[in-house]
Every structure is written in C-alpha cells, then in structure tokens.
PDB file of N, CA and C in Angstrom:
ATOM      1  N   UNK A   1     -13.115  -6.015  37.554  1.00  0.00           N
ATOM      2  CA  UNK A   1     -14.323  -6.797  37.466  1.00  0.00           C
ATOM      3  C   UNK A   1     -14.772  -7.314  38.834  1.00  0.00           C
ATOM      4  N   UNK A   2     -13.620  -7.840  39.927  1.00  0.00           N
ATOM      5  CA  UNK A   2     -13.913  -8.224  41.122  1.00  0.00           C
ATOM      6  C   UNK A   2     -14.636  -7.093  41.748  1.00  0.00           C
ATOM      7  N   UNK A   3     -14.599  -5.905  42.135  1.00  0.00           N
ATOM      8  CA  UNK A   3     -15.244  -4.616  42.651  1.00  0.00           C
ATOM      9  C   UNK A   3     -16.571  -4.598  42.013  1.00  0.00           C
ATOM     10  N   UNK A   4     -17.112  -4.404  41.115  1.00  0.00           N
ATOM     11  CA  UNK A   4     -18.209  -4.390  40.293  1.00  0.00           C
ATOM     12  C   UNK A   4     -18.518  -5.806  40.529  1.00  0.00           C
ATOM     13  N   UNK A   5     -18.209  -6.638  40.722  1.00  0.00           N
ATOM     14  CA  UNK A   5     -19.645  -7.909  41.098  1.00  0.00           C
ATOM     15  C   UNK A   5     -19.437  -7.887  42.743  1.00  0.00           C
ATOM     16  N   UNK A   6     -18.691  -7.365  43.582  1.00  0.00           N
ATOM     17  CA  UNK A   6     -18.779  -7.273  45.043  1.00  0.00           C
ATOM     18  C   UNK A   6     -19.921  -6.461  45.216  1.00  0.00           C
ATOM     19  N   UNK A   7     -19.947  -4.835  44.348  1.00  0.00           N
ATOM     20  CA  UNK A   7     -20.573  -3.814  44.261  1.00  0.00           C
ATOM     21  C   UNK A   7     -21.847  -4.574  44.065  1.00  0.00           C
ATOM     22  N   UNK A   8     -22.406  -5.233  43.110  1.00  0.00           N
ATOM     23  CA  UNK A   8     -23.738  -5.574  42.786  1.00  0.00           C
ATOM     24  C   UNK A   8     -24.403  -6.636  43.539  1.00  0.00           C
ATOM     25  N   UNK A   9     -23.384  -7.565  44.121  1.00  0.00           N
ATOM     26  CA  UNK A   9     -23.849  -8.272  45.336  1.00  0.00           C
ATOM     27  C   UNK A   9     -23.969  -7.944  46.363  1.00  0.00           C
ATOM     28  N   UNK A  10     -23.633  -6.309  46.653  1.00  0.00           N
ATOM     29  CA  UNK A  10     -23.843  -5.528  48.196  1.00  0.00           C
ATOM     30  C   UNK A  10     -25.319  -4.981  47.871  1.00  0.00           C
ATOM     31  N   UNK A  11     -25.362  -4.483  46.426  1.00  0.00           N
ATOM     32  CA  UNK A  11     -26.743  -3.949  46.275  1.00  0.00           C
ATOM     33  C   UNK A  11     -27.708  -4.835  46.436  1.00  0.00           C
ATOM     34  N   UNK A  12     -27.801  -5.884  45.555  1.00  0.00           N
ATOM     35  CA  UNK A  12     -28.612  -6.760  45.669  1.00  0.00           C
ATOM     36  C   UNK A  12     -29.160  -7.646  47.048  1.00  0.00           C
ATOM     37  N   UNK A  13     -28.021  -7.642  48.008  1.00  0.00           N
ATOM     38  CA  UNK A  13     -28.281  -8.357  49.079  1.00  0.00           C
ATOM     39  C   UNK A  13     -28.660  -6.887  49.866  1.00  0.00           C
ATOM     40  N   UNK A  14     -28.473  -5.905  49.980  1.00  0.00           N
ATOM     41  CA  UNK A  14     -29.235  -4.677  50.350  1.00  0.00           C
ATOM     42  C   UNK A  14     -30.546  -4.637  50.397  1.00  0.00           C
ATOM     43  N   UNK A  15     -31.187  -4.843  48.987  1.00  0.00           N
ATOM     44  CA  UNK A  15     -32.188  -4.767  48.663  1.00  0.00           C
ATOM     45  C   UNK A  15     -33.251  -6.152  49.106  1.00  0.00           C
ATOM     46  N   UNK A  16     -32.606  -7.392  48.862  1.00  0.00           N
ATOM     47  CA  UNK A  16     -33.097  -8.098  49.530  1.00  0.00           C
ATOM     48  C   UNK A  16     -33.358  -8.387  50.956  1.00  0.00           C
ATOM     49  N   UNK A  17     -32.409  -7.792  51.471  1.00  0.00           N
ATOM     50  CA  UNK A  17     -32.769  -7.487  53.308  1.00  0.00           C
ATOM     51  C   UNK A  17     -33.833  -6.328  53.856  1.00  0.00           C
ATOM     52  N   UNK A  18     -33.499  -5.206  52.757  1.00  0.00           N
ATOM     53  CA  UNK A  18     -34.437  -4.368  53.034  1.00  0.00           C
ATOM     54  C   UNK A  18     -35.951  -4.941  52.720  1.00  0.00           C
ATOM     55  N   UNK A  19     -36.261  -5.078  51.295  1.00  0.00           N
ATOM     56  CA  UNK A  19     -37.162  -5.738  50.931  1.00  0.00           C
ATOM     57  C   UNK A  19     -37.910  -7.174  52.291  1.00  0.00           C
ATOM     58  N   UNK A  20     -37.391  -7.777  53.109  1.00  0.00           N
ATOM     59  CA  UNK A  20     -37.863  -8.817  53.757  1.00  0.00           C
ATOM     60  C   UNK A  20     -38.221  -7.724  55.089  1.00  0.00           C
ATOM     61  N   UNK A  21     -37.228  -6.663  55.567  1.00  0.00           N
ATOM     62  CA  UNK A  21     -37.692  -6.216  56.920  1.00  0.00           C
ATOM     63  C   UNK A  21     -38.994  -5.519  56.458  1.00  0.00           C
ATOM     64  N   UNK A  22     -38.975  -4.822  55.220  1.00  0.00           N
ATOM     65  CA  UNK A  22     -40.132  -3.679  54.920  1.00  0.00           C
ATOM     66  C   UNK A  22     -41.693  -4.342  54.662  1.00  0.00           C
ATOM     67  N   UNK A  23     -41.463  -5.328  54.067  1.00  0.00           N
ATOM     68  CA  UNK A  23     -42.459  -5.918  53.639  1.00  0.00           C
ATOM     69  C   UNK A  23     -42.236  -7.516  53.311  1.00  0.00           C
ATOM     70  N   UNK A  24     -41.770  -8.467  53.762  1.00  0.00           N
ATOM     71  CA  UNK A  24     -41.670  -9.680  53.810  1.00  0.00           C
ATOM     72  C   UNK A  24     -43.148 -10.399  54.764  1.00  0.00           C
ATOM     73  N   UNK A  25     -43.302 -10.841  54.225  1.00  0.00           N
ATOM     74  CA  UNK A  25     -44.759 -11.698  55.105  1.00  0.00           C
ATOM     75  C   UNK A  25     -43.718 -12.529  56.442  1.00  0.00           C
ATOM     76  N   UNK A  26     -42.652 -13.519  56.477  1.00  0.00           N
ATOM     77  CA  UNK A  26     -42.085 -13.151  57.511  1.00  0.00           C
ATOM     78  C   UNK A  26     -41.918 -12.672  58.630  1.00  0.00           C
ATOM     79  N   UNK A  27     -41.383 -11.590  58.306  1.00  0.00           N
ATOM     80  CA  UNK A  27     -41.464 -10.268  58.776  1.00  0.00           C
ATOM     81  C   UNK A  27     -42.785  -9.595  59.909  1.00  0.00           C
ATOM     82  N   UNK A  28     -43.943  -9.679  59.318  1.00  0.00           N
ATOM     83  CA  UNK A  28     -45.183  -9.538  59.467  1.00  0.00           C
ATOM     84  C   UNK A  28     -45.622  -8.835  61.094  1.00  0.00           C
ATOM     85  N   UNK A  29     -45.267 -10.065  61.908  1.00  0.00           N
ATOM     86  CA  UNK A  29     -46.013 -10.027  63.392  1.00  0.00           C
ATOM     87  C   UNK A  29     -44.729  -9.201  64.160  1.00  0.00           C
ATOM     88  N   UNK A  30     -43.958  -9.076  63.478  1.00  0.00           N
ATOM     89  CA  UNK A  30     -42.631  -7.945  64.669  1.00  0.00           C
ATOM     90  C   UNK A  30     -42.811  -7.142  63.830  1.00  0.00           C
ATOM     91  N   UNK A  31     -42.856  -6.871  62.703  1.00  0.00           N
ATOM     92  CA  UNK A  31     -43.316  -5.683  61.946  1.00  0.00           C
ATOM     93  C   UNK A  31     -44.616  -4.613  62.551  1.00  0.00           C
ATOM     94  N   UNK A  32     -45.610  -5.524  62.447  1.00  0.00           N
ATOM     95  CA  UNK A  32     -46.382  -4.922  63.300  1.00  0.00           C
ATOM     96  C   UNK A  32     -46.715  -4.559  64.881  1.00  0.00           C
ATOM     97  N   UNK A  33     -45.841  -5.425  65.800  1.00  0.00           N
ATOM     98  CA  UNK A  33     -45.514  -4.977  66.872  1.00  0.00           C
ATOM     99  C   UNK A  33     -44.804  -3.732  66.926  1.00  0.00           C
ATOM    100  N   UNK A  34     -43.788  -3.896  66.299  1.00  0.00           N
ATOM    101  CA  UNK A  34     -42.929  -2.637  66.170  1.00  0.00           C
ATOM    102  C   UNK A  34     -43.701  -1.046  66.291  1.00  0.00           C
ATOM    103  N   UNK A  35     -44.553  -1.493  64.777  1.00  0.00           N
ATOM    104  CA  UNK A  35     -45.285  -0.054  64.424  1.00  0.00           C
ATOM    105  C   UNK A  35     -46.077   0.345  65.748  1.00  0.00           C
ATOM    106  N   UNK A  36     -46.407  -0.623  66.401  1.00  0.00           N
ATOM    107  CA  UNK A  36     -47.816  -0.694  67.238  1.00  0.00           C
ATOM    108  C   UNK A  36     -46.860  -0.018  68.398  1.00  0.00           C
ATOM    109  N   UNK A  37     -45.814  -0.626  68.888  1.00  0.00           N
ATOM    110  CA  UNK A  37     -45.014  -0.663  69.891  1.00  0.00           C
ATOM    111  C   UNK A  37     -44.357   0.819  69.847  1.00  0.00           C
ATOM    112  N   UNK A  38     -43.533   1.025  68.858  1.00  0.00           N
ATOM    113  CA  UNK A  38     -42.400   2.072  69.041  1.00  0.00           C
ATOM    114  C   UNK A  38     -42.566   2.910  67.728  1.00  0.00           C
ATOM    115  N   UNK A  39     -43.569   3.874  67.504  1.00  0.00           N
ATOM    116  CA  UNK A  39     -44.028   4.341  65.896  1.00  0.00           C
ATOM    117  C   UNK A  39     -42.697   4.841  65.774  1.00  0.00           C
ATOM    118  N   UNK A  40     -41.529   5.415  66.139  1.00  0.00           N
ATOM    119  CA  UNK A  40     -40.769   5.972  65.464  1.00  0.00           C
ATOM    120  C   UNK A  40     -39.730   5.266  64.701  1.00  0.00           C
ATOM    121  N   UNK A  41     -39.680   3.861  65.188  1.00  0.00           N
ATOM    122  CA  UNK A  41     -39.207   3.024  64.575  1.00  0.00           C
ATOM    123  C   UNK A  41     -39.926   2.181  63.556  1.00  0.00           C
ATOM    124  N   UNK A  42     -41.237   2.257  63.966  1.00  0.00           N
ATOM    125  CA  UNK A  42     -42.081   1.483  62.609  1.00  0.00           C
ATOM    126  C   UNK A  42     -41.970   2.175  61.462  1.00  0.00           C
ATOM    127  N   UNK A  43     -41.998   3.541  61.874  1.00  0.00           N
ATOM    128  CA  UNK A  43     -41.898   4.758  60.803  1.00  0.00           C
ATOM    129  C   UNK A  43     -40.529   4.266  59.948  1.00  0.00           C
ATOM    130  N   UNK A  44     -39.188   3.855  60.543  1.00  0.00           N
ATOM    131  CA  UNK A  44     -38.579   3.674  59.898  1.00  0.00           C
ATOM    132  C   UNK A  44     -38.241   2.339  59.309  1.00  0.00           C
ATOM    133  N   UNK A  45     -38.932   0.984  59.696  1.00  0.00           N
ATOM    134  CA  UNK A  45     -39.144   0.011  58.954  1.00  0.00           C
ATOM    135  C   UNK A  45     -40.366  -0.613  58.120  1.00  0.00           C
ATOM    136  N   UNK A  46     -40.970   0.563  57.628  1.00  0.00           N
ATOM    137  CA  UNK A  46     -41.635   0.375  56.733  1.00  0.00           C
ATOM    138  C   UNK A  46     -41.404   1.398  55.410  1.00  0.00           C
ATOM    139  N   UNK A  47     -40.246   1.896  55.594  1.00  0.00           N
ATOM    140  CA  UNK A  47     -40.015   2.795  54.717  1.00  0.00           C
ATOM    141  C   UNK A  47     -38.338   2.009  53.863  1.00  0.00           C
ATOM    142  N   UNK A  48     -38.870   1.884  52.582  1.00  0.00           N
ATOM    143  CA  UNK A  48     -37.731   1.327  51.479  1.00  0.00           C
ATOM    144  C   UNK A  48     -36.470   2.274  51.987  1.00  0.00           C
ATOM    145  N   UNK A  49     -36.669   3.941  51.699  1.00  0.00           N
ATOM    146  CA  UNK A  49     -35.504   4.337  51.485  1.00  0.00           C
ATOM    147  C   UNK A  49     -34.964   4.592  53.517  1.00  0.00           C
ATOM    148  N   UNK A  50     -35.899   4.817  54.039  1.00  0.00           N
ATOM    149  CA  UNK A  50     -35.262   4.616  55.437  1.00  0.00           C
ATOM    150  C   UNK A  50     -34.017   3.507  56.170  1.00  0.00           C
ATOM    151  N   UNK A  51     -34.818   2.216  55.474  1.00  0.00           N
ATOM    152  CA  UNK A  51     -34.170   0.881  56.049  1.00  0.00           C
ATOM    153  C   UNK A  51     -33.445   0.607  55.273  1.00  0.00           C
ATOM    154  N   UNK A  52     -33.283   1.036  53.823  1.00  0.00           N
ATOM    155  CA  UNK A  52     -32.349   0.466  53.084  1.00  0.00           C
ATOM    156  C   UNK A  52     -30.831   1.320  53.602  1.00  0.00           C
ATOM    157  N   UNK A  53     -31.045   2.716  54.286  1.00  0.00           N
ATOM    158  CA  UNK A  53     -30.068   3.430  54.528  1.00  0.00           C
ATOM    159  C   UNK A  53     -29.308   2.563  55.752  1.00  0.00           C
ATOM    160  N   UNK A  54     -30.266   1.924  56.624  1.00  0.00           N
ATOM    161  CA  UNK A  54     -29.590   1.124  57.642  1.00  0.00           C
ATOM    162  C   UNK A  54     -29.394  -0.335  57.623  1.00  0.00           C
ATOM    163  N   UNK A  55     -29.488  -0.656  56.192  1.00  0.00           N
ATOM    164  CA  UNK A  55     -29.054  -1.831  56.077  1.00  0.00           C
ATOM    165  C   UNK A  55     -28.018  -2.046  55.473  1.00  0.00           C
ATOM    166  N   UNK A  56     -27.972  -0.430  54.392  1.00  0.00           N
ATOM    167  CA  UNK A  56     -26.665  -0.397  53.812  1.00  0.00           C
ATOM    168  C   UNK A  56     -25.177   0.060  54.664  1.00  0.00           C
ATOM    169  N   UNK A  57     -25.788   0.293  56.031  1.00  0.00           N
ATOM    170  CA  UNK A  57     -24.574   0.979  56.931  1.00  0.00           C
ATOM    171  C   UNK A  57     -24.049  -0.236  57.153  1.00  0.00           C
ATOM    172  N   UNK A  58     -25.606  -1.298  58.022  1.00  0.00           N
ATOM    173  CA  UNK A  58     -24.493  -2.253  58.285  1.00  0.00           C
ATOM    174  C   UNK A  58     -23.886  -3.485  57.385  1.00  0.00           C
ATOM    175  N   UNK A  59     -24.292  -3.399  56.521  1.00  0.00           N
ATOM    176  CA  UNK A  59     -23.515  -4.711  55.378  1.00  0.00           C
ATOM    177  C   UNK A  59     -22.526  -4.028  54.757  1.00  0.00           C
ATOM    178  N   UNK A  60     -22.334  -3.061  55.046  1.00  0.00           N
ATOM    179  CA  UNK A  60     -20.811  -2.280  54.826  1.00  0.00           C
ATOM    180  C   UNK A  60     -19.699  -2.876  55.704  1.00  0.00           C
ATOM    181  N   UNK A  61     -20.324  -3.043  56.988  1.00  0.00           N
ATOM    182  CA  UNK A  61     -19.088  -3.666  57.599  1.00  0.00           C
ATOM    183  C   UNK A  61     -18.982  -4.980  57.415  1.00  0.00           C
ATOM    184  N   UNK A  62     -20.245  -5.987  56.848  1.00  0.00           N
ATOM    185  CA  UNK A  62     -19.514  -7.483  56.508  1.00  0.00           C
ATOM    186  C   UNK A  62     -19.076  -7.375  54.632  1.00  0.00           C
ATOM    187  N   UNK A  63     -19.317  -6.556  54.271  1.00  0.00           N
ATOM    188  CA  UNK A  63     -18.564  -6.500  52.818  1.00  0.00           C
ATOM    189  C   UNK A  63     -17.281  -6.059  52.853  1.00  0.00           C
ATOM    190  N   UNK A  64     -16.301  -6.358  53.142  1.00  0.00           N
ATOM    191  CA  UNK A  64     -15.230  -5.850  53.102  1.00  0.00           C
ATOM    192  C   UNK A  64     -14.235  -6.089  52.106  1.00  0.00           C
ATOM    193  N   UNK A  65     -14.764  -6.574  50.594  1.00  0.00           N
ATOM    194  CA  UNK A  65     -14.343  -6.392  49.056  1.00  0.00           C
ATOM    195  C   UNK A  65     -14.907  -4.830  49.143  1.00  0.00           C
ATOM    196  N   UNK A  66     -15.596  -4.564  49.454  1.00  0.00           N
ATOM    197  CA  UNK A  66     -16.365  -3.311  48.779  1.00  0.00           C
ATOM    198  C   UNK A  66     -15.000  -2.272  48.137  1.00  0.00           C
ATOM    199  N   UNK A  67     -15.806  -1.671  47.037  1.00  0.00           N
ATOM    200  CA  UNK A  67     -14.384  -0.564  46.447  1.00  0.00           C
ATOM    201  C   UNK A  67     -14.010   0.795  47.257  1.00  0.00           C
ATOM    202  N   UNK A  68     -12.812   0.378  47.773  1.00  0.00           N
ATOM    203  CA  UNK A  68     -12.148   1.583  48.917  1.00  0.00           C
ATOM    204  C   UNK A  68     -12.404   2.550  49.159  1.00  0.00           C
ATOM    205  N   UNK A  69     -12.904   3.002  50.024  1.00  0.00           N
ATOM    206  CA  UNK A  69     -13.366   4.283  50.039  1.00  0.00           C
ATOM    207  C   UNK A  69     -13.104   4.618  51.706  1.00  0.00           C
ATOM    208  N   UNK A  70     -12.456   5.774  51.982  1.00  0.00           N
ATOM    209  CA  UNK A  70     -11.838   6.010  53.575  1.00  0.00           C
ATOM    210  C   UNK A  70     -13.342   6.019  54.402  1.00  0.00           C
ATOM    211  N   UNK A  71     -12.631   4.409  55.147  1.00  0.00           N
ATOM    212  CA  UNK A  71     -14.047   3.951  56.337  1.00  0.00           C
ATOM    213  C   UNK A  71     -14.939   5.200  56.903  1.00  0.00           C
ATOM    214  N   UNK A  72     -13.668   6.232  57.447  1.00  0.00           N
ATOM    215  CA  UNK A  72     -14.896   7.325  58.067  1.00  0.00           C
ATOM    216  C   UNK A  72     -16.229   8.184  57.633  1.00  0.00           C
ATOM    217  N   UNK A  73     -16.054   7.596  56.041  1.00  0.00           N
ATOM    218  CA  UNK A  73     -17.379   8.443  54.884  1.00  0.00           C
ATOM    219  C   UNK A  73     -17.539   7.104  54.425  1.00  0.00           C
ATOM    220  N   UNK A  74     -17.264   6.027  53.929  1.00  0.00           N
ATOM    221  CA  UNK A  74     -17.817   5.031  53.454  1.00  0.00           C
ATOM    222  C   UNK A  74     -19.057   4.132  53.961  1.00  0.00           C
ATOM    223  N   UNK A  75     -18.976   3.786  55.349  1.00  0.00           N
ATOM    224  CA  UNK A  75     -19.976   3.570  55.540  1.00  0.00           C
ATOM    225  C   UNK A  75     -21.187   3.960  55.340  1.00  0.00           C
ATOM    226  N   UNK A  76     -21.070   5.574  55.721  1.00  0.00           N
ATOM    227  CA  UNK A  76     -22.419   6.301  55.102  1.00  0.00           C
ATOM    228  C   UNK A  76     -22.778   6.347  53.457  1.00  0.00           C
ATOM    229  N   UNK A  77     -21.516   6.375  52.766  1.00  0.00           N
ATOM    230  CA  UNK A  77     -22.114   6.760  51.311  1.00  0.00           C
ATOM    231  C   UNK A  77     -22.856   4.936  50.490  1.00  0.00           C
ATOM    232  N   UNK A  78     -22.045   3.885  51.473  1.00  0.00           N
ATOM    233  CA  UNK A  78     -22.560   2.631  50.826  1.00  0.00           C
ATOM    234  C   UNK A  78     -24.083   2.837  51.821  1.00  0.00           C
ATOM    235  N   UNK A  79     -24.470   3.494  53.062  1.00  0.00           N
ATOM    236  CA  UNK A  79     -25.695   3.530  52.856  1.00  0.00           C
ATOM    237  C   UNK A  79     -26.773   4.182  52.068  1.00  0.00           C
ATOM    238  N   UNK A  80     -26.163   5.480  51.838  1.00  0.00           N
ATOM    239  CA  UNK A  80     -26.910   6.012  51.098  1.00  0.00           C
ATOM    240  C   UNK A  80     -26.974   5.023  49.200  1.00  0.00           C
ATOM    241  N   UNK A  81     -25.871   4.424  49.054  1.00  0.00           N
ATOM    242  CA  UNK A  81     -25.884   3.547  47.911  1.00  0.00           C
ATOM    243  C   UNK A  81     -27.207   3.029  48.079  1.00  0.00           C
ATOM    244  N   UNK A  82     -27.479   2.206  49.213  1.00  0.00           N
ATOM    245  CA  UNK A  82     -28.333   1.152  49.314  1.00  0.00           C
ATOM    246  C   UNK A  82     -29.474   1.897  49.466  1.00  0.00           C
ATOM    247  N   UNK A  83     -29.859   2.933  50.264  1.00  0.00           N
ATOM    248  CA  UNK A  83     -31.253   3.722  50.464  1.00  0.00           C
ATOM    249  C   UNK A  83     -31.496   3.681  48.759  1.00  0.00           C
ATOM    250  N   UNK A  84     -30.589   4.420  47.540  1.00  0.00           N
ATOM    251  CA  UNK A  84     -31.575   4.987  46.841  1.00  0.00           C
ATOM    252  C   UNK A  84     -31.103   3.591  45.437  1.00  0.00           C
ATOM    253  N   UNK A  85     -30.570   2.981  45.563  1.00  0.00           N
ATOM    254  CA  UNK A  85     -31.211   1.580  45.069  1.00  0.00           C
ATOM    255  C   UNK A  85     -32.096   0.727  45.887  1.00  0.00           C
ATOM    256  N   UNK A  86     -32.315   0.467  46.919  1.00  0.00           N
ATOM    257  CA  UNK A  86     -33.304   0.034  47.771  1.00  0.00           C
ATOM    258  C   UNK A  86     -34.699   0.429  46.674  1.00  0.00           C
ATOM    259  N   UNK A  87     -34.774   1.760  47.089  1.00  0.00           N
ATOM    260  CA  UNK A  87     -35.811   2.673  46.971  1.00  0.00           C
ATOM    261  C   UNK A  87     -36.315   2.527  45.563  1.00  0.00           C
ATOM    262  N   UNK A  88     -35.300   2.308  44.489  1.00  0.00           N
ATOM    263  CA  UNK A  88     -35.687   2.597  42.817  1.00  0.00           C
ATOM    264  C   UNK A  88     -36.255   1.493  42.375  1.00  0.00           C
ATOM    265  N   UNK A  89     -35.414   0.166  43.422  1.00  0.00           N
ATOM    266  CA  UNK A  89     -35.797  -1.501  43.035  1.00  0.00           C
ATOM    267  C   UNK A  89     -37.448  -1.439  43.693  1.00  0.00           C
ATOM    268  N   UNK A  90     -37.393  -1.239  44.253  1.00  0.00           N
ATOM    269  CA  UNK A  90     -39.028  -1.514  45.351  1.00  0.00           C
ATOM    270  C   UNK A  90     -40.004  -0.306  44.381  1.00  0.00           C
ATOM    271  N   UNK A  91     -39.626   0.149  43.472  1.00  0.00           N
ATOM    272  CA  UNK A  91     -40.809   1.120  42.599  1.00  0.00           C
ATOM    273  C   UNK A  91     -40.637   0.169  41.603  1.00  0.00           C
ATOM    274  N   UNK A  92     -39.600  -0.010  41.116  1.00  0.00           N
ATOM    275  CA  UNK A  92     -39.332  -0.987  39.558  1.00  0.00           C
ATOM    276  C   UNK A  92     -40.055  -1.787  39.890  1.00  0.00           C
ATOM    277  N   UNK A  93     -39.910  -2.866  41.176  1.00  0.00           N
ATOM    278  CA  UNK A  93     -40.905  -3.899  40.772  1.00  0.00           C
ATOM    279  C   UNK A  93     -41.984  -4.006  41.470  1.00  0.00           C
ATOM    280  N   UNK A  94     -42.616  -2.658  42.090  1.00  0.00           N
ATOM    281  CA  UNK A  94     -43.999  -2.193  42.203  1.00  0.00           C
ATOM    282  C   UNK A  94     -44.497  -2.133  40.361  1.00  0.00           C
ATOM    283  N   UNK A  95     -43.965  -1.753  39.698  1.00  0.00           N
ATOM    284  CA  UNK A  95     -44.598  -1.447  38.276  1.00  0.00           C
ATOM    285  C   UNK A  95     -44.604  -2.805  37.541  1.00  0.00           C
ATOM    286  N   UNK A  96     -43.428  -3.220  37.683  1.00  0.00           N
ATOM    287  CA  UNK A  96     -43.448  -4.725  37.270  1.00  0.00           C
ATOM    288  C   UNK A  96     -44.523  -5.588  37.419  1.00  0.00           C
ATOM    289  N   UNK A  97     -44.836  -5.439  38.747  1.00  0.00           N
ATOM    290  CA  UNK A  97     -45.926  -6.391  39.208  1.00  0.00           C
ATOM    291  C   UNK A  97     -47.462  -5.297  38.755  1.00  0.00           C
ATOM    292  N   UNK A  98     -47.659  -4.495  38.541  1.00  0.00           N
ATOM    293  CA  UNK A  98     -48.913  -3.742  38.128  1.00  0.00           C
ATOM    294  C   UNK A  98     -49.336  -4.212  36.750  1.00  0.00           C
ATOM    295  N   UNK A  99     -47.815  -4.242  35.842  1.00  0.00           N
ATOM    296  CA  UNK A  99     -47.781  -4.378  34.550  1.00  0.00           C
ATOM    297  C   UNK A  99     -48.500  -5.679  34.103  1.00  0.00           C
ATOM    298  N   UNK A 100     -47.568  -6.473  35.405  1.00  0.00           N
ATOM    299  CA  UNK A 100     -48.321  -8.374  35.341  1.00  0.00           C
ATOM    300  C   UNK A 100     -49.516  -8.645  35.292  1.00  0.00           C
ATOM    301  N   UNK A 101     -50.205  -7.430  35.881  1.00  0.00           N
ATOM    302  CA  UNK A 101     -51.703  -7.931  36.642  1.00  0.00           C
ATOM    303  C   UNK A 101     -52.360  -7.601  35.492  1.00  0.00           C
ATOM    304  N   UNK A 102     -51.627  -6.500  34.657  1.00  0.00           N
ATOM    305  CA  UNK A 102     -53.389  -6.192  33.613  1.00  0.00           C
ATOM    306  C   UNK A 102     -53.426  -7.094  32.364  1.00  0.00           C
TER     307      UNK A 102
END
C-alpha cells in the first residue's frame, strides 16, 4: 500500500508541476520570455507531454519511496510515467472544464 500512495503522489505532484510550468498564470512572463527567447525550449515548455517527461526525470530523484526499479532505466521510465499521465490529466480536465461551461 506504501508504493501505491508514493506512486500516486509522484504522479500527482508531476502533474501539478507540469501543469504550473505549462500553463500556470504564474508562470506567464518567463514562459513567455522563454518562447520569445529560446523557441526550442518554449517548444518544450508549453507542451504537457514534453515537460511532464522532464519533470518526471527529475522528481524521480527526490522520490526515493518510488517502487524499485534499477536507477539506470528508472529514471527514464518514471518520466515517461509522468509524460503520459501529465498528458491524459491536462485532456481530462480540458473536457472537464468544457463540460462545466455548457
């Protein structure tokens, strides 16, 4: 049970970090410097499944409950964890919020 709520608090705080760099009002005025500044990097912080891949690399290394997996592939596969939950949460509650409005 400890692994599975570490697991869902890596996602969730994934998603919430991604969610604030991608689109947080926050965020906003280095967001748009960025794009303005360095497109290949704006390219990649405005994109859910881009940033969620590099947010999930690095909160891999402060999660260290996470469920074992040999460091030299883990880091990458908890990013790719986080890219494509990142990615599914930021459509879910794109629809969520469409659903609200009508």
């Amino acid at each position: 049970h400890f692994a599975m709520t570490v697991l869902i608090a890596f996602i969730l705080s994934s998603f919430g970090l991604t969610h604030i760099i991608v689109a947080g009002k926050i965020f906003d005025q280095i967001r748009d410097y960025i794009i303005i500044n360095y497109p290949l990097i704006g390219d990649l912080i405005t994109c859910y499944q881009c940033t969620g891949f590099w947010v999930g690399v690095s909160l891999s290394f402060c999660f260290t409950d996470l469920p074992i997996i040999p460091f030299h592939i883990g880091f990458l596969l908890y990013g790719f964890l986080a890219s494509g939950t990142s990615s599914f949460l930021s459509i879910l509650t794109s629809a969520i919020n469409r659903i609200g409005r009508t």
